[in-house]
Each structure stands twice: as C-alpha cells, then as structure tokens.
N, C-alpha and C. Protein backbone atom coordinates (compact mmCIF):
# COMPACT_ATOMS: atom_id res chain seq x y z
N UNK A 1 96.10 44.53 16.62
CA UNK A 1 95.27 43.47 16.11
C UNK A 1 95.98 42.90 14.88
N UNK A 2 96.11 41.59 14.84
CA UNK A 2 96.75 40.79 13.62
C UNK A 2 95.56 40.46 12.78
N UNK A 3 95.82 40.70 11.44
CA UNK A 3 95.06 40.71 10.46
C UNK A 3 95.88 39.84 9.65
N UNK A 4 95.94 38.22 9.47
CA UNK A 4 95.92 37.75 8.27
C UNK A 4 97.74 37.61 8.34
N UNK A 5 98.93 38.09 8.10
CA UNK A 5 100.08 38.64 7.88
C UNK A 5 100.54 39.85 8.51
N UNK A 6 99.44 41.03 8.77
CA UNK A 6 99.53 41.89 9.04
C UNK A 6 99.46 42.17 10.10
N UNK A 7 99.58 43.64 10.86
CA UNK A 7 99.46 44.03 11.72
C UNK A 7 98.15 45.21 11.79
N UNK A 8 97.57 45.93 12.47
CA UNK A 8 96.93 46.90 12.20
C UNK A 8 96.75 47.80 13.93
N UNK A 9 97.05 48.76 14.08
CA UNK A 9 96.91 49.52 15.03
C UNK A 9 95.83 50.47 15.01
N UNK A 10 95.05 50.18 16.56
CA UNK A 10 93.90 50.92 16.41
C UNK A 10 94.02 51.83 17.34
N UNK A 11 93.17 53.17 17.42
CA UNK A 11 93.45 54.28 18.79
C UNK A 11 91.63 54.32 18.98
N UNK A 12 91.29 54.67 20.38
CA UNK A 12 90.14 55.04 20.74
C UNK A 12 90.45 56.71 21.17
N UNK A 13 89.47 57.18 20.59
CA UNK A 13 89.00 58.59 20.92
C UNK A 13 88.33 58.99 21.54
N UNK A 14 87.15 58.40 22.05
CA UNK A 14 86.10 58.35 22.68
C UNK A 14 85.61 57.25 23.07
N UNK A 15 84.66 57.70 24.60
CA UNK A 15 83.43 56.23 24.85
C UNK A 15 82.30 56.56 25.02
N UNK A 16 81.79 55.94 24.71
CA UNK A 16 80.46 56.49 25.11
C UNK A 16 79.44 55.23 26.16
N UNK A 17 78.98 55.80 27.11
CA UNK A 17 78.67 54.63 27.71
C UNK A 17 76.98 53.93 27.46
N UNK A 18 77.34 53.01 27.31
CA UNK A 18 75.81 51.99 27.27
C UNK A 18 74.17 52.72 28.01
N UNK A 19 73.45 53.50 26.82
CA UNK A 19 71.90 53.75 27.20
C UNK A 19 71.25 52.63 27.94
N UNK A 20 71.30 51.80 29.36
CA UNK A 20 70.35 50.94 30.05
C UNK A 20 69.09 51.10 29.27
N UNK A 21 68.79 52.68 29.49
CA UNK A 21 67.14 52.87 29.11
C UNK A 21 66.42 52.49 27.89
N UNK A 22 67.51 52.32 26.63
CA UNK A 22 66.91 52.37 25.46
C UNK A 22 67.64 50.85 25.14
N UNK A 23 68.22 50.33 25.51
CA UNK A 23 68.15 48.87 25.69
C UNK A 23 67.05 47.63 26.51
N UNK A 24 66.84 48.51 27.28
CA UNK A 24 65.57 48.04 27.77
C UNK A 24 63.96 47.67 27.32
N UNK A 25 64.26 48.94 26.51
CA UNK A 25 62.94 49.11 25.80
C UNK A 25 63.34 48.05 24.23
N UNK A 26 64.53 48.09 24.12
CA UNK A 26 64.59 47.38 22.83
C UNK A 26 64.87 45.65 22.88
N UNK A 27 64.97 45.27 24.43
CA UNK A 27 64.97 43.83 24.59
C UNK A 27 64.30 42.56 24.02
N UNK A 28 63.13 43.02 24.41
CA UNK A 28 62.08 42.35 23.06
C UNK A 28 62.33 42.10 22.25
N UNK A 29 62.59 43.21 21.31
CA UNK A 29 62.57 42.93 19.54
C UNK A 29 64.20 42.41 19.48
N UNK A 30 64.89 42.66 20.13
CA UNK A 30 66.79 41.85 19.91
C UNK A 30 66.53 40.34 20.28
N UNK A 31 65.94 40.08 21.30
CA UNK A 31 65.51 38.61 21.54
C UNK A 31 64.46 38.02 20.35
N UNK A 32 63.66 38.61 20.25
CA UNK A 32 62.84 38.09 18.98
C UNK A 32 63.70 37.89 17.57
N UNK A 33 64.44 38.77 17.44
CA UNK A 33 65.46 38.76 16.51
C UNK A 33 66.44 37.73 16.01
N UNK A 34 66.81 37.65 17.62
CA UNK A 34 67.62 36.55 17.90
C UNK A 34 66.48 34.79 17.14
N UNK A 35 65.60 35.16 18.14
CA UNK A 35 65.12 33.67 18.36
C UNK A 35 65.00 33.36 16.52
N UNK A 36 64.37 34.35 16.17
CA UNK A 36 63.76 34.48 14.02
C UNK A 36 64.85 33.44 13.84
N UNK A 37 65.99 34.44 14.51
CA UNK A 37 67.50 33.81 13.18
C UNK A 37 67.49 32.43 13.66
N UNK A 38 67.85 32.41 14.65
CA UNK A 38 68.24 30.82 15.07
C UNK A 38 67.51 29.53 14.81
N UNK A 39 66.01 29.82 14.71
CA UNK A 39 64.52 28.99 14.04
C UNK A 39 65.19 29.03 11.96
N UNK A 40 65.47 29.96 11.80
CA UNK A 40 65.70 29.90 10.42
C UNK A 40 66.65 29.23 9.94
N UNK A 41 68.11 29.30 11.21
CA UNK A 41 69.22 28.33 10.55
C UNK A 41 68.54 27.12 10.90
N UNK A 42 68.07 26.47 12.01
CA UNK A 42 67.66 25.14 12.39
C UNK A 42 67.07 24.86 11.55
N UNK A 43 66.16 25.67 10.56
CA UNK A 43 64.88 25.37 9.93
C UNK A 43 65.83 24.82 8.27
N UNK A 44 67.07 25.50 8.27
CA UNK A 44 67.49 25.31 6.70
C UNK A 44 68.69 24.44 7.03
N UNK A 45 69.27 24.19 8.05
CA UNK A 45 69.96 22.63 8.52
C UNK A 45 69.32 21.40 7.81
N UNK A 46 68.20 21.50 8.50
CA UNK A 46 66.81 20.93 8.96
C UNK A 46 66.59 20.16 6.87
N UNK A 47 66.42 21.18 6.49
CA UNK A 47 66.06 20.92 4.98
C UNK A 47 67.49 20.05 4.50
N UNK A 48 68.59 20.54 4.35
CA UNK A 48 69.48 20.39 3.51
C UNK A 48 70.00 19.06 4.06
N UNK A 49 69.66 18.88 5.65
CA UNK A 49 70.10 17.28 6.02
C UNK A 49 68.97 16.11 4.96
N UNK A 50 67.34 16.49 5.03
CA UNK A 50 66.77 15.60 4.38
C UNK A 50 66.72 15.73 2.86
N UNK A 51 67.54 16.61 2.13
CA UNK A 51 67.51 16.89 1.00
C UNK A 51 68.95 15.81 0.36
N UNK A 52 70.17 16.15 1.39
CA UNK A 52 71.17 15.53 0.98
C UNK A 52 70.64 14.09 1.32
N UNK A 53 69.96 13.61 2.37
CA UNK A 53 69.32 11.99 2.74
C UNK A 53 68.48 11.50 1.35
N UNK A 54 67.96 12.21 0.63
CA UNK A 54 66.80 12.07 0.31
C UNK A 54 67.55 11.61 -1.59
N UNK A 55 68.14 12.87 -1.62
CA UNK A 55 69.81 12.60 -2.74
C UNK A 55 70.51 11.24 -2.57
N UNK A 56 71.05 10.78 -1.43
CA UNK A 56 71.74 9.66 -1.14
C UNK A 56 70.63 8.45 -1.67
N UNK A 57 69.28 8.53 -1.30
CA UNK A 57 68.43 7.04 -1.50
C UNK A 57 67.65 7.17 -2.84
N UNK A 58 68.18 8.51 -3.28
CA UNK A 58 67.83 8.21 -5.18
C UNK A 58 66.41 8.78 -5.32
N UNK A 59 65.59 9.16 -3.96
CA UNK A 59 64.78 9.79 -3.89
C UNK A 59 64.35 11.52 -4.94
N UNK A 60 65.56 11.72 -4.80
CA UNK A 60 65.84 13.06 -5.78
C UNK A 60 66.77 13.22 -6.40
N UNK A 61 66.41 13.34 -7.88
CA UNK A 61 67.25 13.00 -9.41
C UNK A 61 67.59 14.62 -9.91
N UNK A 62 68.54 14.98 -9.80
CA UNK A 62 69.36 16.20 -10.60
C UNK A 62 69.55 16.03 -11.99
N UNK A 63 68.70 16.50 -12.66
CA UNK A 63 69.02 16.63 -14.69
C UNK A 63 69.95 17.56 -14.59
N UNK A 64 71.17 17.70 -14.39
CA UNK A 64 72.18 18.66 -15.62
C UNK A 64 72.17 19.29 -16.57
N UNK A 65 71.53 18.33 -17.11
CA UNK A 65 71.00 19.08 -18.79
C UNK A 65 70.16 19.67 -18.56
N UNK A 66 69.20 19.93 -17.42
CA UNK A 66 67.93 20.88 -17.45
C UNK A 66 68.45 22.28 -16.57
N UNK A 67 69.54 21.54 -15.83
CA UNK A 67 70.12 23.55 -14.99
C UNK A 67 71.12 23.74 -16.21
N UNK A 68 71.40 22.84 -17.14
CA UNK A 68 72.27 23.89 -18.12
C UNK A 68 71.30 24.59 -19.04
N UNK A 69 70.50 24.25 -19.20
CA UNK A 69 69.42 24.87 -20.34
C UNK A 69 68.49 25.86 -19.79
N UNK A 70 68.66 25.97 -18.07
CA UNK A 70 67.85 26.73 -17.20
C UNK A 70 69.02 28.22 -17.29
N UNK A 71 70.11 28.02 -16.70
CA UNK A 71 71.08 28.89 -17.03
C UNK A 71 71.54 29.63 -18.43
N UNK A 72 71.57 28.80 -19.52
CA UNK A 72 71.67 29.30 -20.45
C UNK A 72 70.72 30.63 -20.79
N UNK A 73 69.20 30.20 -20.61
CA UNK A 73 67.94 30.87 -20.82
C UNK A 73 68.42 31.82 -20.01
N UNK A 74 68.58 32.04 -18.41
CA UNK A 74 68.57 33.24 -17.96
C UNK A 74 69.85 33.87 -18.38
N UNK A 75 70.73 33.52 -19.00
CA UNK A 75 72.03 34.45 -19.52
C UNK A 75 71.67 35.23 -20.83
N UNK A 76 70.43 35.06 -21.31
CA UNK A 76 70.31 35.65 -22.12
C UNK A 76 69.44 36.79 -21.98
C-alpha cells in the first residue's frame, strides 16, 4: 500500500469470517444510522447554501469587532 511517498507492507494473520446472524439482527439500526447521517449532511448543506445566499444579498451582517471581543472574553 502507497502511503503519501511511502511504501507500507501489510501481512494478514488471520480471517475471520462474516457473523450473517448478528448482522442481521443489526440491519436496522446500520440503516437507520446510515439514513441519521445522510439527513444531517443534507440538512447542514441545506443551511450553509442559504446562509452563504443570504450573506451574498446583505441579508446577514458579520461585526468583526463583536467575534473579536467574543474571542477575546472566552480566552480569558
């Protein structure tokens, strides 16, 4: 496997083969899992497209001076 510049050599020792049974039972909650994440990126796409839209038409004003004085406070 090439890493970057490098090289890296791997050995297998063992396999172990795939539990059907306890994959089965855990299908549900890996699909639900799945679906959470994928609703959550769409959901924060979703924001940051009408946030940057919303930035572009002047709709939403960034003070500087208020995240420097916000930062300052929590550095202390």
């Amino acid at each position: 496997m090439k890493v970057g510049d490098n090289w890296l050599v791997l050995g297998v020792s063992a396999r172990k083969e795939a539990d059907l049974a306890e994959f089965a039972q855990q299908r549900d909650q890996l699909t639900q899992t799945m679906v959470s994440s994928r609703q959550n990126q769409v959901f924060e796409d979703y924001i940051a497209s009408v946030q940057r839209r919303m930035t572009e038409e002047g709709k939403i004003k960034i003070y500087q001076n208020v995240l420097a004085t916000l930062e300052e406070s929590s550095l202390r």
